[in-house]
Protein backbone atom coordinates (compact mmCIF):
# COMPACT_ATOMS: atom_id res chain seq x y z
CA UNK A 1 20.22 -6.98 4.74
CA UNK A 2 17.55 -8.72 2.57
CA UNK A 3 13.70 -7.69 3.90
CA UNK A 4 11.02 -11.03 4.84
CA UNK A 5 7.68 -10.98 5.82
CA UNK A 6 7.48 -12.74 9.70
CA UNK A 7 4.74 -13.27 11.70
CA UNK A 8 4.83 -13.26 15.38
CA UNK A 9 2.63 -15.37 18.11
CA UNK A 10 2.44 -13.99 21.49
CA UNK A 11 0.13 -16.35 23.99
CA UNK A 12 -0.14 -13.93 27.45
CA UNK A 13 -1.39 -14.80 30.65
CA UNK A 14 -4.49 -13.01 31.55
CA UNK A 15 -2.32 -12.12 35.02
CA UNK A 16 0.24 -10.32 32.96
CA UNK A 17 1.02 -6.39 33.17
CA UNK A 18 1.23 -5.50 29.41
CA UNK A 19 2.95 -2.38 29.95
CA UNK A 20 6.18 -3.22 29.28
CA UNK A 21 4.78 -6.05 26.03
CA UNK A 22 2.81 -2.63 24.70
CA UNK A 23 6.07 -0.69 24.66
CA UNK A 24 8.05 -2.97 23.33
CA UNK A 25 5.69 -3.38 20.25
CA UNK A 26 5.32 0.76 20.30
CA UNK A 27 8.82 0.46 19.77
CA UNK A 28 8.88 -1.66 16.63
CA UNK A 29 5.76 -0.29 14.99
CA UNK A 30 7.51 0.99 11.67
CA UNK A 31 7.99 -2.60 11.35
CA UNK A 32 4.27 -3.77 12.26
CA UNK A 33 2.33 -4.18 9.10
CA UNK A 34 -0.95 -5.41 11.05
CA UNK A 35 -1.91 -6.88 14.97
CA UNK A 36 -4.67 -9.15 15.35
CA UNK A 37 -5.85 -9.75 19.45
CA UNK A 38 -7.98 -12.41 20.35
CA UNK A 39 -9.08 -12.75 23.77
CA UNK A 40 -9.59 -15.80 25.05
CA UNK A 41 -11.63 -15.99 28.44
CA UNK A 42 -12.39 -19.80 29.28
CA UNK A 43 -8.31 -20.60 29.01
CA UNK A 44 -7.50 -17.31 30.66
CA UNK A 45 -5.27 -16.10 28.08
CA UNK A 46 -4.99 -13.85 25.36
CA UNK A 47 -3.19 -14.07 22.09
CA UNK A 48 -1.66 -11.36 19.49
CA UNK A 49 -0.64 -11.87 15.96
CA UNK A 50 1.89 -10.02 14.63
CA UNK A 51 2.76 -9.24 10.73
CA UNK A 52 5.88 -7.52 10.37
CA UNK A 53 8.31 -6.82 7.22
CA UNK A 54 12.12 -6.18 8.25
CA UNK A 55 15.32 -8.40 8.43
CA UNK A 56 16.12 -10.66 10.45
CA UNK A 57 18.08 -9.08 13.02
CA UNK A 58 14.86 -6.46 13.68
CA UNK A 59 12.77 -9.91 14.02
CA UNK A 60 15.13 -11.45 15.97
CA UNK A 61 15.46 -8.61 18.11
CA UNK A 62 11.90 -8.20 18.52
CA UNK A 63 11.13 -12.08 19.18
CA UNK A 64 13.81 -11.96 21.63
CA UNK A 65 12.81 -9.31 23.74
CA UNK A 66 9.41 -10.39 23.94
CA UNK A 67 10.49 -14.14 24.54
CA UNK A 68 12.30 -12.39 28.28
CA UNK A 69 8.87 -11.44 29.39
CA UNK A 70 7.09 -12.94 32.53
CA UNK A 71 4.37 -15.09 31.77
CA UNK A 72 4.23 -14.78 27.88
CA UNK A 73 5.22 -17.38 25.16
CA UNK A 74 6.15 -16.52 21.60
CA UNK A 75 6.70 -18.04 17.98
CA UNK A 76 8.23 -16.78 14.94
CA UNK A 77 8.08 -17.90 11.59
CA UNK A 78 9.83 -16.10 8.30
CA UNK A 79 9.57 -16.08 4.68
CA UNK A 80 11.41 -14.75 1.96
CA UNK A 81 9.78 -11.81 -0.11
CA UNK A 82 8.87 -13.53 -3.68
């Protein structure tokens, strides 16, 4: 399956265990090509950026599983490798 570059949003709840959101992105790290975290205190939340470079079942899978989570939103976007 063809390769794209995706990125990954993932807004948390600052009353979130991460355990489970950290082992889920250990898991795909041979797909993580960088991870940006911002905290940000006055809204109570933090967010992650993701950069990742695998097909679209990997993203989907990854999206998905992090989508399940309590208390955590998450966008994808794709594009095709020029």
């Amino acid at each position: 399956m063809e390769k794209k570059i995706a990125t990954i949003v993932i807004l948390i709840n600052h009353d979130t265990d991460t355990r489970k959101l950290n082992s889920i992105l250990s898991d795909y790290g041979m797909h993580i090509l960088g991870r940006q975290g911002i905290n940000i205190v006055h809204r109570k939340i933090s967010i992650i950026s993701l950069v990742l470079e695998a097909d679209t079942d990997i993203i989907g899978a990854l999206s998905g599983k992090l989508g399940r989570l309590q208390n955590i939103k998450v966008k994808t976007a794709m594009v095709n490798l020029i």
